[in-house]
PDB file of N, CA and C in Angstrom:
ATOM      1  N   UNK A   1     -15.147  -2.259  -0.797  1.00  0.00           N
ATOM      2  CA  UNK A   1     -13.723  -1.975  -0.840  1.00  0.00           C
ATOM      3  C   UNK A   1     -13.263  -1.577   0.554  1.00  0.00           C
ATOM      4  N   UNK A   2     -11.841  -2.306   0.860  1.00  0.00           N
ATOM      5  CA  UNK A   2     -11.941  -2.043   2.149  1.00  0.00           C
ATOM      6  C   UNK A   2     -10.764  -0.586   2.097  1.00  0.00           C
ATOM      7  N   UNK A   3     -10.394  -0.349   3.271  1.00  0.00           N
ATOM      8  CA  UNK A   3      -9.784   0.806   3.652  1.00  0.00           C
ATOM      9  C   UNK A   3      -7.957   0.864   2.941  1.00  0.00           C
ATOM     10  N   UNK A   4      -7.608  -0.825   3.061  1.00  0.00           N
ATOM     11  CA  UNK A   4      -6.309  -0.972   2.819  1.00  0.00           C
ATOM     12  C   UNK A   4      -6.407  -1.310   0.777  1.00  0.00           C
ATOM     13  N   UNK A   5      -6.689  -1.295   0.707  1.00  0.00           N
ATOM     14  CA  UNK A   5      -6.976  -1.141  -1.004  1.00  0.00           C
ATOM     15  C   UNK A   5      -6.666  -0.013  -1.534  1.00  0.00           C
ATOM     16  N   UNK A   6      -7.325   1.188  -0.372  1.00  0.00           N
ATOM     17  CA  UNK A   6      -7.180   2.984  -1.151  1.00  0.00           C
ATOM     18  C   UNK A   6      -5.904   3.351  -0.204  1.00  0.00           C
ATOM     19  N   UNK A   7      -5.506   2.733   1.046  1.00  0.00           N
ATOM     20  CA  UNK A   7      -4.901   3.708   1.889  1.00  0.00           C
ATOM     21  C   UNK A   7      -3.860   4.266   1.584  1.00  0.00           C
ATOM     22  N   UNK A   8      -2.936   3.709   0.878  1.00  0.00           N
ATOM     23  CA  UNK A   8      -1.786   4.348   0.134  1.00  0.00           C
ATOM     24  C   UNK A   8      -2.265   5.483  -1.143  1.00  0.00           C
ATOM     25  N   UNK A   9      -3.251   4.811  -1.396  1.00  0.00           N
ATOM     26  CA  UNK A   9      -3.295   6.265  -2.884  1.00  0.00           C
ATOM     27  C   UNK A   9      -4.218   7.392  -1.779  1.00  0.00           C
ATOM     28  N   UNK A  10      -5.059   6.965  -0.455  1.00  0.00           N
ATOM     29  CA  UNK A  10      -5.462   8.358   0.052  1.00  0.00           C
ATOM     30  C   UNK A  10      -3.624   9.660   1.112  1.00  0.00           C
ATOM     31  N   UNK A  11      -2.920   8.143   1.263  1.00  0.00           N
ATOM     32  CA  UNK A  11      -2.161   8.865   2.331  1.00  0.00           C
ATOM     33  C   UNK A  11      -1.148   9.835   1.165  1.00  0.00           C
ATOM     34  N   UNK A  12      -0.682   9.201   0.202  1.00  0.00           N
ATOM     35  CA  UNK A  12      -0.342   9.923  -1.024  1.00  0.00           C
ATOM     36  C   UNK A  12      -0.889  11.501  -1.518  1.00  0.00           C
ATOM     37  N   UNK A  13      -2.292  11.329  -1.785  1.00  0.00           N
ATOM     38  CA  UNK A  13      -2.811  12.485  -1.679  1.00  0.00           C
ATOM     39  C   UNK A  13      -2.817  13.521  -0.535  1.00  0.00           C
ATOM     40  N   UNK A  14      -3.179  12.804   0.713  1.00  0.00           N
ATOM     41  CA  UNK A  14      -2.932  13.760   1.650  1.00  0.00           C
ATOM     42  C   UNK A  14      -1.985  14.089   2.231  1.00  0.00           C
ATOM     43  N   UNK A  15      -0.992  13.484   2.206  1.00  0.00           N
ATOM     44  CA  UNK A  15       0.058  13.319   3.006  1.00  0.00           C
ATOM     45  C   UNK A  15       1.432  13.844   2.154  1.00  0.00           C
ATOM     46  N   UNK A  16       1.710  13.230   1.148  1.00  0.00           N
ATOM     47  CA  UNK A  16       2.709  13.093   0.295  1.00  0.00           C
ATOM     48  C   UNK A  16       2.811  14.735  -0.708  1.00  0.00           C
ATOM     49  N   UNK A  17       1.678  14.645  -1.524  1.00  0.00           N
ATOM     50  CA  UNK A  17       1.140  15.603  -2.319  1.00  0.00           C
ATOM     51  C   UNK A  17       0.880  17.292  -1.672  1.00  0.00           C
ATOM     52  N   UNK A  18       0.172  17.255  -0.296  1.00  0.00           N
ATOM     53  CA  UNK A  18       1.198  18.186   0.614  1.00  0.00           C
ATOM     54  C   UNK A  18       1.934  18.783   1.036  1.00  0.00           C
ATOM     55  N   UNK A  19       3.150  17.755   0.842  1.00  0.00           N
ATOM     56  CA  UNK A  19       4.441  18.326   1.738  1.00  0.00           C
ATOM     57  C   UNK A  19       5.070  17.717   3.195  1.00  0.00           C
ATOM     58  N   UNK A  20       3.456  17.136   3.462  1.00  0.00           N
ATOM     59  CA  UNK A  20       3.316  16.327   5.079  1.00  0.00           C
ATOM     60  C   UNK A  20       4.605  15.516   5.565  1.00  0.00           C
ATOM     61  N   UNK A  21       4.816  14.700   4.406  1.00  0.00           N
ATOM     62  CA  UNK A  21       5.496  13.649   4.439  1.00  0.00           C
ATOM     63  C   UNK A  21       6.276  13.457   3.038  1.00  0.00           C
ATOM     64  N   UNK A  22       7.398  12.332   3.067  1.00  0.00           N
ATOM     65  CA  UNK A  22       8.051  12.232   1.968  1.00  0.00           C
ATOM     66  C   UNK A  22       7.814  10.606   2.280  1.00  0.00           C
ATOM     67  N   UNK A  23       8.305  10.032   1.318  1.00  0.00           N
ATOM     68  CA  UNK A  23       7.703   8.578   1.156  1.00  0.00           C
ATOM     69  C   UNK A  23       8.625   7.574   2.003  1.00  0.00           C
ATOM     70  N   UNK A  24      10.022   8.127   2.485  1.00  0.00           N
ATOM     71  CA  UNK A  24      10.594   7.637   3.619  1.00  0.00           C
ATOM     72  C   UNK A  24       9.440   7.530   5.200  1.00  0.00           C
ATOM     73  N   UNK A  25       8.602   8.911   5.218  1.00  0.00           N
ATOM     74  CA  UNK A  25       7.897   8.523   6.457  1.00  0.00           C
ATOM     75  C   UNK A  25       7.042   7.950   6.194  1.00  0.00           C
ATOM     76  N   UNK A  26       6.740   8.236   5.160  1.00  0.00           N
ATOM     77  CA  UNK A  26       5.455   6.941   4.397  1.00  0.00           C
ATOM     78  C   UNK A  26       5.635   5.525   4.556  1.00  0.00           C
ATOM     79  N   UNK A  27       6.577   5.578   4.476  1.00  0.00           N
ATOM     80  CA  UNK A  27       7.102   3.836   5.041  1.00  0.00           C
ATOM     81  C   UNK A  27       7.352   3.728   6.271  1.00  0.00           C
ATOM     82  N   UNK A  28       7.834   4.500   7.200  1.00  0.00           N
ATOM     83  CA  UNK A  28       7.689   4.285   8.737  1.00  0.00           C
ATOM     84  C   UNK A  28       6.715   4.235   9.527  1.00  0.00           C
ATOM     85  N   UNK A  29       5.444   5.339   8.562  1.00  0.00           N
ATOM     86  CA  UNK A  29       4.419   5.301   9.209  1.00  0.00           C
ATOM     87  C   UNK A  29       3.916   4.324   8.964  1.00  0.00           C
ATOM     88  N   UNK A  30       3.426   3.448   7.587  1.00  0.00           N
ATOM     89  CA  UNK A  30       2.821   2.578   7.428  1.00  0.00           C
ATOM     90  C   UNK A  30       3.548   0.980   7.198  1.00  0.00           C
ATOM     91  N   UNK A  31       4.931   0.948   7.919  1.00  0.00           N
ATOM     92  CA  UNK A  31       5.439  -0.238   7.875  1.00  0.00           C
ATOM     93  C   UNK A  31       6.256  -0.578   8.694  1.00  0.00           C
ATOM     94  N   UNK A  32       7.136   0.352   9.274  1.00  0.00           N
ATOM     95  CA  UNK A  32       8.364   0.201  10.156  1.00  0.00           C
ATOM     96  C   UNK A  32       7.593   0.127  11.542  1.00  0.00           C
ATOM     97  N   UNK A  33       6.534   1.103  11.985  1.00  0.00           N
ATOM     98  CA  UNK A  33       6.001   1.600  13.181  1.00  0.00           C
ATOM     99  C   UNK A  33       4.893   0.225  13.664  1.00  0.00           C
ATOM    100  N   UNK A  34       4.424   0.063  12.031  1.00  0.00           N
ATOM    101  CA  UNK A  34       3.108  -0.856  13.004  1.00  0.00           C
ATOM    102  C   UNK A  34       3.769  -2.279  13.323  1.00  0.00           C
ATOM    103  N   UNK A  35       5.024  -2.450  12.394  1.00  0.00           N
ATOM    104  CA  UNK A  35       5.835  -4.071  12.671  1.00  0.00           C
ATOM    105  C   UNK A  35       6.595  -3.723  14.182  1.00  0.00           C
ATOM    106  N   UNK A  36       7.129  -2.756  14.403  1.00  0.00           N
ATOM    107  CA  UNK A  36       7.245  -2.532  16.104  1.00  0.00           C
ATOM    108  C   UNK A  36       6.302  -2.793  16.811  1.00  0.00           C
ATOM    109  N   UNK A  37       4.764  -2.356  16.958  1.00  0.00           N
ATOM    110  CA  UNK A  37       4.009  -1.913  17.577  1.00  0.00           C
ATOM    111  C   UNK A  37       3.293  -3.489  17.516  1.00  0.00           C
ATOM    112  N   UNK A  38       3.081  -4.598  16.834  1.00  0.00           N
ATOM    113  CA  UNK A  38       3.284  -5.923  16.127  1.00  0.00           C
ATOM    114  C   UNK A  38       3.854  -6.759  16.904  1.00  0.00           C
ATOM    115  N   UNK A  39       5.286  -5.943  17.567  1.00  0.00           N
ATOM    116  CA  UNK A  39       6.340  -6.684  17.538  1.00  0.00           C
ATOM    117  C   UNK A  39       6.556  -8.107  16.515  1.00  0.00           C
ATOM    118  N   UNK A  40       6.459  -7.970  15.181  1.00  0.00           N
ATOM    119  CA  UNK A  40       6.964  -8.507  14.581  1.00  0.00           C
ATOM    120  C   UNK A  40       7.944  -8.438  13.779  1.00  0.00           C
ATOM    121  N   UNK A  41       9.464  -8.934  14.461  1.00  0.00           N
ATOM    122  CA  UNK A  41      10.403  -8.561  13.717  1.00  0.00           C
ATOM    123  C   UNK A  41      10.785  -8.817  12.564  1.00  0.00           C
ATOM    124  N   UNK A  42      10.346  -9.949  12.125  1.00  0.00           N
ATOM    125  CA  UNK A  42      10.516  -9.508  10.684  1.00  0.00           C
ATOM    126  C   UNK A  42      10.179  -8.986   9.173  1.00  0.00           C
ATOM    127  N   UNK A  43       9.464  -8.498  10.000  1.00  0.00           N
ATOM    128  CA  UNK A  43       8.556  -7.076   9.023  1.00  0.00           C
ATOM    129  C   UNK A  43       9.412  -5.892   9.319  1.00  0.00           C
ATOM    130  N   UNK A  44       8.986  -4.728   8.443  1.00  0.00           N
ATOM    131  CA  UNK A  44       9.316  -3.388   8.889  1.00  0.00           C
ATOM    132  C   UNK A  44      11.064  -2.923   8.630  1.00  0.00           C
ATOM    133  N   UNK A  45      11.866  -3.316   7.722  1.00  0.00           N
ATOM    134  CA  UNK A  45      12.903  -3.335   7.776  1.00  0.00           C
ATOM    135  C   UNK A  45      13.490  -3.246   6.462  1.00  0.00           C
ATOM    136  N   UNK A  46      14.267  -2.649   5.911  1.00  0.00           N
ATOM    137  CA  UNK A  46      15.096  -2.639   4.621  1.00  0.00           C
ATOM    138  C   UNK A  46      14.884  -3.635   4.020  1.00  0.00           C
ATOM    139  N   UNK A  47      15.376  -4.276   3.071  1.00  0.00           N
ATOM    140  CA  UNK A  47      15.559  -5.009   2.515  1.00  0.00           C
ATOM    141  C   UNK A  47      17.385  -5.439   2.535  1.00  0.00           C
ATOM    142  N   UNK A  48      17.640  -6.829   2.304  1.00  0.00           N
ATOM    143  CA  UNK A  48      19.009  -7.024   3.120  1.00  0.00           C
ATOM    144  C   UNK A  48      19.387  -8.287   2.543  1.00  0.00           C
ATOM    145  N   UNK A  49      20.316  -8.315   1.731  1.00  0.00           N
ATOM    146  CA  UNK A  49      20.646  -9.779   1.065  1.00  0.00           C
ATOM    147  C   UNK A  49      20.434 -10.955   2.295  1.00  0.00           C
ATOM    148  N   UNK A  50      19.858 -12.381   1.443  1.00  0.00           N
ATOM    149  CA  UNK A  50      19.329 -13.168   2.019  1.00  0.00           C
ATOM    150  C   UNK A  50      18.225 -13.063   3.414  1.00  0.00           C
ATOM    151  N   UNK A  51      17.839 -11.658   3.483  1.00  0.00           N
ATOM    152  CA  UNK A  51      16.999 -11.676   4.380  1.00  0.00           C
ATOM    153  C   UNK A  51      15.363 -11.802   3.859  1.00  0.00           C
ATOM    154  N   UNK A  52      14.425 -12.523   4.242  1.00  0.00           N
ATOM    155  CA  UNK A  52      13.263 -12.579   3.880  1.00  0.00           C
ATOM    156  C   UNK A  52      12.601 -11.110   2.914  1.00  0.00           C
ATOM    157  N   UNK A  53      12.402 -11.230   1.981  1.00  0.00           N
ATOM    158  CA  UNK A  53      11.390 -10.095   0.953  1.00  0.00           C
ATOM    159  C   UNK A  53      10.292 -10.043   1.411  1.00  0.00           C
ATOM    160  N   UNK A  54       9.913  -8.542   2.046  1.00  0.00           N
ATOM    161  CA  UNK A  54       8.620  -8.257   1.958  1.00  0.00           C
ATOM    162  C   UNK A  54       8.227  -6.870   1.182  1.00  0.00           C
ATOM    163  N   UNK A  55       7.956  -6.496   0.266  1.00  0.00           N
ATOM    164  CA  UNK A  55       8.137  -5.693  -0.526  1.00  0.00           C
ATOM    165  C   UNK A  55       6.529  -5.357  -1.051  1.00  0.00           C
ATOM    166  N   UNK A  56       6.145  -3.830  -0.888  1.00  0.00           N
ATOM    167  CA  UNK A  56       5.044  -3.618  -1.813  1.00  0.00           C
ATOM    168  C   UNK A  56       5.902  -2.700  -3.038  1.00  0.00           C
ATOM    169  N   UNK A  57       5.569  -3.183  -4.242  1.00  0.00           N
ATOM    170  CA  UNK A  57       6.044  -1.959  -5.413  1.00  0.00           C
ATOM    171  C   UNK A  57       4.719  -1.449  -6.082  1.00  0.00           C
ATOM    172  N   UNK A  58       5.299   0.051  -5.594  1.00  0.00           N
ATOM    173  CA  UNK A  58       3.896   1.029  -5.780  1.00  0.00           C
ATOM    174  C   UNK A  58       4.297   2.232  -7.050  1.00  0.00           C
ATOM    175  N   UNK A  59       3.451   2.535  -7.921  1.00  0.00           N
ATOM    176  CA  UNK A  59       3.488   3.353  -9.137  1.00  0.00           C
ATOM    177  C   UNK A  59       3.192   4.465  -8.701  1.00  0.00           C
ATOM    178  N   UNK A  60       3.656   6.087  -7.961  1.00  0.00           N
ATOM    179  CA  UNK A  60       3.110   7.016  -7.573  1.00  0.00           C
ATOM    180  C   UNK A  60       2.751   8.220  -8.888  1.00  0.00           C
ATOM    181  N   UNK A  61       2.761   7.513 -10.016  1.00  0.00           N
ATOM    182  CA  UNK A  61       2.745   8.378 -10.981  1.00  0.00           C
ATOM    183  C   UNK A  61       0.968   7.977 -11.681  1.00  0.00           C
ATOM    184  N   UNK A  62       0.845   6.540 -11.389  1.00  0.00           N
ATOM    185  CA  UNK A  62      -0.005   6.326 -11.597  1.00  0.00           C
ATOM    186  C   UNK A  62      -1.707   7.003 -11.225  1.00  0.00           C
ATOM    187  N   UNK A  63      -2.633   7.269 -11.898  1.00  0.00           N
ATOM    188  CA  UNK A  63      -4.409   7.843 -11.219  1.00  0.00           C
ATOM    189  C   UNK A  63      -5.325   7.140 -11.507  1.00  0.00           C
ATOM    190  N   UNK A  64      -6.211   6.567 -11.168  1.00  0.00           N
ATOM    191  CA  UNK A  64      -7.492   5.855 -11.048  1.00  0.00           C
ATOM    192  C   UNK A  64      -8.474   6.620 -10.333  1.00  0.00           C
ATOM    193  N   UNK A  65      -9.844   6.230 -10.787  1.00  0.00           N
ATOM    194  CA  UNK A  65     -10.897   6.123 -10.290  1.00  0.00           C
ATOM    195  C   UNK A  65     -11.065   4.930  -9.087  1.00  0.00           C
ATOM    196  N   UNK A  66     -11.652   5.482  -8.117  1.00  0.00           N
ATOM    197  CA  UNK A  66     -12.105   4.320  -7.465  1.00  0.00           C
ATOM    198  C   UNK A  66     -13.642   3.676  -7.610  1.00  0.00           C
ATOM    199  N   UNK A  67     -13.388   2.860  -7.755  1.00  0.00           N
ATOM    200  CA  UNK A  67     -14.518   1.820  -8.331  1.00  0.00           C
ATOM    201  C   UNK A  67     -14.864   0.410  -7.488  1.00  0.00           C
ATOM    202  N   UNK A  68     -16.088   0.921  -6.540  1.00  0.00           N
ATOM    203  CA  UNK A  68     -16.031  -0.019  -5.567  1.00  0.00           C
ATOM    204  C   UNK A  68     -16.294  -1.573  -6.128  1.00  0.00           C
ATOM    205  N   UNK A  69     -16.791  -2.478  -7.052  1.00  0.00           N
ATOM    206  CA  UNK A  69     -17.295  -3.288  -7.301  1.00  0.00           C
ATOM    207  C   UNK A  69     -15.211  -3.997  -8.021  1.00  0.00           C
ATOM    208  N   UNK A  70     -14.700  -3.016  -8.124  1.00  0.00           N
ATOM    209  CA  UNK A  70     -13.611  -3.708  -8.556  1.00  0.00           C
ATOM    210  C   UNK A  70     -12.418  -4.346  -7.631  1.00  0.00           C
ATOM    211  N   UNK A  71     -11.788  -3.761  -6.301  1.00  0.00           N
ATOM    212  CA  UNK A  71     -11.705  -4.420  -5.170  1.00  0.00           C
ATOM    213  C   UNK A  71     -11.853  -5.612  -5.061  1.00  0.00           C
ATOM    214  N   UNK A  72     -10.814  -6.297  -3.966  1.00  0.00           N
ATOM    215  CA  UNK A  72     -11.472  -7.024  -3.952  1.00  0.00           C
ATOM    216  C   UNK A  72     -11.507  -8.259  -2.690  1.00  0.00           C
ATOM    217  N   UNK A  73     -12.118  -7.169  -2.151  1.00  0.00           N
ATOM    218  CA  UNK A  73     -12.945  -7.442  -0.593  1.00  0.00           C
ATOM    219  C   UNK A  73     -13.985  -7.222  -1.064  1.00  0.00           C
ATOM    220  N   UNK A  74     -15.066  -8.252  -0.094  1.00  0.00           N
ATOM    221  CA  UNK A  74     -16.273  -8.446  -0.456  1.00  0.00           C
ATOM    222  C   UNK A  74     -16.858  -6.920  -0.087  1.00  0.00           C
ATOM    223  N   UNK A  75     -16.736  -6.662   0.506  1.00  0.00           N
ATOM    224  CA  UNK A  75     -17.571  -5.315   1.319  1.00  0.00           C
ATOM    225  C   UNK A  75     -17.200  -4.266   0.140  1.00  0.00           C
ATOM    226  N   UNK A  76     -18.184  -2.759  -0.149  1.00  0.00           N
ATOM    227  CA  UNK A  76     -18.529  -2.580  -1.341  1.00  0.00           C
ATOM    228  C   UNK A  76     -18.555  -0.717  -1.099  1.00  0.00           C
ATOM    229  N   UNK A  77     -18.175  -0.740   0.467  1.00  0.00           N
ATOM    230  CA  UNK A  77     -18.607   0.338   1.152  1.00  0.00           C
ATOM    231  C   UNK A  77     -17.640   1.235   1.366  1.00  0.00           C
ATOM    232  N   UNK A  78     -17.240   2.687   0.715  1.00  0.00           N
ATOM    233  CA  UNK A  78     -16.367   3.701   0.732  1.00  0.00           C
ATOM    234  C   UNK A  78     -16.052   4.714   0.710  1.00  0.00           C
ATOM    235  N   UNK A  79     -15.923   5.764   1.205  1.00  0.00           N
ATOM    236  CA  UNK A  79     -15.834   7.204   1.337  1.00  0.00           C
ATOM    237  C   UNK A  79     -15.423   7.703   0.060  1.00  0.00           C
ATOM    238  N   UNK A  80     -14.475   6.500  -0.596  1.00  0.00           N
ATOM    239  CA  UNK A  80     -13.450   7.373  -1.724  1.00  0.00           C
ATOM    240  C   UNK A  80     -14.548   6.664  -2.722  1.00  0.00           C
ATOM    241  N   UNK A  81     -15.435   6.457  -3.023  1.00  0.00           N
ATOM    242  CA  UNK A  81     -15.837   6.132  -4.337  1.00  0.00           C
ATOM    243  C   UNK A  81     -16.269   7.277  -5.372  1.00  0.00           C
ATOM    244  N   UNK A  82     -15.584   6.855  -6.427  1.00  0.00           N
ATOM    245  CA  UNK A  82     -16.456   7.622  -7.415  1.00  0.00           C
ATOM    246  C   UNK A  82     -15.224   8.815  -7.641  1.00  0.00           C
ATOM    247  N   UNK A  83     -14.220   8.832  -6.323  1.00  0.00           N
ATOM    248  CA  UNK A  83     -13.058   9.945  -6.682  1.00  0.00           C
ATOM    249  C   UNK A  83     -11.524   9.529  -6.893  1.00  0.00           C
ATOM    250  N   UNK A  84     -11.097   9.798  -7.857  1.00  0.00           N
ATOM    251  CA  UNK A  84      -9.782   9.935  -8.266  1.00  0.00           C
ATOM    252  C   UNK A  84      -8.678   9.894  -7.472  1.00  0.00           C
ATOM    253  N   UNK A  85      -7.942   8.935  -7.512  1.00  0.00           N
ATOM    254  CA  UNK A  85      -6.614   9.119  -6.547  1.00  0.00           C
ATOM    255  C   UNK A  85      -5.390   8.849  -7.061  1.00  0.00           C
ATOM    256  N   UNK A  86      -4.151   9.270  -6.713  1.00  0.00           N
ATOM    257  CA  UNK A  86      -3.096   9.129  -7.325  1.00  0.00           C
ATOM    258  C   UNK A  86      -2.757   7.746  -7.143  1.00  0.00           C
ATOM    259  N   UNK A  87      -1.333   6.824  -7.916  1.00  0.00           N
ATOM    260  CA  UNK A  87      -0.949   5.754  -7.518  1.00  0.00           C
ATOM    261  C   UNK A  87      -1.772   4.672  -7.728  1.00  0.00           C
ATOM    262  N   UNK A  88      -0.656   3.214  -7.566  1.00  0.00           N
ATOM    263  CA  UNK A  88      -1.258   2.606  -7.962  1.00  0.00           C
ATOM    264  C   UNK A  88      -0.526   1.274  -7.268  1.00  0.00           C
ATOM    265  N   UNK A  89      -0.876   0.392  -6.620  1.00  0.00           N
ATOM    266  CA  UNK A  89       0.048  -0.991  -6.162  1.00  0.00           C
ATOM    267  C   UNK A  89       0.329  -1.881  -7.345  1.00  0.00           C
ATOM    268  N   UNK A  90       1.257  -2.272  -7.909  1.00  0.00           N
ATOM    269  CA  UNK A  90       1.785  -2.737  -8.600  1.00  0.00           C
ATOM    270  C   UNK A  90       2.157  -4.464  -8.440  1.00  0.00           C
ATOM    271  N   UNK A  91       2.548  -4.425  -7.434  1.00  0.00           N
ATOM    272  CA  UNK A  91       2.931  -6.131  -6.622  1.00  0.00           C
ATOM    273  C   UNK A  91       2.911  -5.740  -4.964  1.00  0.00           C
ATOM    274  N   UNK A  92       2.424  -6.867  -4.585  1.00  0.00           N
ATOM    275  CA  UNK A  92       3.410  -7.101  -3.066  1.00  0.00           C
ATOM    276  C   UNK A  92       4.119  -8.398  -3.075  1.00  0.00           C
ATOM    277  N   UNK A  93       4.685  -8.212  -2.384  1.00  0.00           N
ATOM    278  CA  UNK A  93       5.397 -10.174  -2.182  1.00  0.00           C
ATOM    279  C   UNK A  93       5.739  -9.757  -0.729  1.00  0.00           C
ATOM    280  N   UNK A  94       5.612 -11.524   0.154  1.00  0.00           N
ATOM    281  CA  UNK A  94       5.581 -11.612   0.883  1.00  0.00           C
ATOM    282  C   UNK A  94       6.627 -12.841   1.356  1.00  0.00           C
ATOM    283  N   UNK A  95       7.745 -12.817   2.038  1.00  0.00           N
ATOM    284  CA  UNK A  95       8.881 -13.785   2.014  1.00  0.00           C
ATOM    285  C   UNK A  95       9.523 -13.803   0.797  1.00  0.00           C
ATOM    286  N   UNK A  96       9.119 -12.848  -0.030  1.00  0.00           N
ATOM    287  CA  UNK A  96       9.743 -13.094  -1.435  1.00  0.00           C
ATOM    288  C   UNK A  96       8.699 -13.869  -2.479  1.00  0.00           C
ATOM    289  N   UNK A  97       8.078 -13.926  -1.983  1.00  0.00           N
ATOM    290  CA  UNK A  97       7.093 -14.680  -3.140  1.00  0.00           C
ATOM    291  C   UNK A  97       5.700 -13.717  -3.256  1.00  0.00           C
ATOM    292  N   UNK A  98       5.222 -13.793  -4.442  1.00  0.00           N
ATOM    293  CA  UNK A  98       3.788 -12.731  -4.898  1.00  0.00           C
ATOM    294  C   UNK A  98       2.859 -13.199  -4.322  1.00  0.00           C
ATOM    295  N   UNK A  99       2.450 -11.825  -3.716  1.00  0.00           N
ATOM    296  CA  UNK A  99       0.972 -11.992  -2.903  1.00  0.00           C
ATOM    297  C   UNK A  99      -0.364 -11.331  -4.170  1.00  0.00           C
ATOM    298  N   UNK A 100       0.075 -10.374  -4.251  1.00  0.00           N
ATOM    299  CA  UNK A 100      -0.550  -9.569  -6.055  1.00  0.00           C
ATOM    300  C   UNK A 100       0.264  -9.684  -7.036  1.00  0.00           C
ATOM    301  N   UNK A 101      -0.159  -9.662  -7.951  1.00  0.00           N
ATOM    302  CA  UNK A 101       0.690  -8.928  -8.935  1.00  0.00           C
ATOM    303  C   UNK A 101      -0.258  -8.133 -10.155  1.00  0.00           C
ATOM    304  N   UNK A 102      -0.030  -7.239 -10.228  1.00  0.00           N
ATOM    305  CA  UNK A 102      -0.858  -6.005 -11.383  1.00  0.00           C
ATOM    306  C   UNK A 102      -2.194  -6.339 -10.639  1.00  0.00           C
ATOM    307  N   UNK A 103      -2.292  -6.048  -9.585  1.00  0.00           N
ATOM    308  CA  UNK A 103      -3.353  -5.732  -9.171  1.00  0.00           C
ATOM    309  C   UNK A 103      -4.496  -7.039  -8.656  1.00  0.00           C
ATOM    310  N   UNK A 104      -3.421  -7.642  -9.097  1.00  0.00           N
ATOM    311  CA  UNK A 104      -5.050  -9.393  -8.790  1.00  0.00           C
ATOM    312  C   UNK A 104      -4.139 -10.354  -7.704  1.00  0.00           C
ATOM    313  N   UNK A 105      -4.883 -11.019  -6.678  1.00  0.00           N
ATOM    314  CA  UNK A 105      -4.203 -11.576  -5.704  1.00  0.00           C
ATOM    315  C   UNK A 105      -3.465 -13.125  -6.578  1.00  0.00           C
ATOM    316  N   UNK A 106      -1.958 -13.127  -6.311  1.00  0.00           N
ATOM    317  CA  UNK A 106      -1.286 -13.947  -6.879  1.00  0.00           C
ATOM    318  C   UNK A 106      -1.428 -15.449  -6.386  1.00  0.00           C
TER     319      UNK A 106
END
């Protein structure tokens, strides 16, 4: 399991669950900042009639176990195994079209 599979349910826990952050910087940190830093402009940005969809929809109510064999990157190897984390990715889409959906690559 790779790092981007848990990173939202670890930054959630640490970050969110805290106080650290509210889920506005949660998105700057992990979307607005690195599509600058990228320079790819059209990432990192609101959402905006007729402008390209890139959208993750995430369940923060949601908890799981992490379970490395379920992932699904080949690699199997993880700090978080075996522990509980909040949240849950729900879809991404990418230009508007599904990259996941409920969890399985679309």
């Amino acid at each position: 399991m790779t790092g981007l599979e848990t990173a939202l349910r670890v930054v959630q826990r640490a970050m969110v669950e805290t106080g650290l952050l509210d889920w506005a910087g949660v998105a700057d940190r992990m979307s607005v900042r690195p599509a600058r830093i990228g320079r790819l402009t059209g990432h990192g940005h609101s959402l905006t009639p007729g402008a390209p969809g890139h959208l993750t929809l995430y369940d923060p109510a949601a908890a799981a176990e992490v379970v490395t064999p379920a992932g699904a990157s080949k690699s199997r190897n993880t700090p978080f195994a075996g522990m509980e984390l909040p949240g849950r990715v729900v879809a991404t889409f990418l230009r508007g079209v599904p990259a996941v959906l409920d969890g399985k690559l679309a």
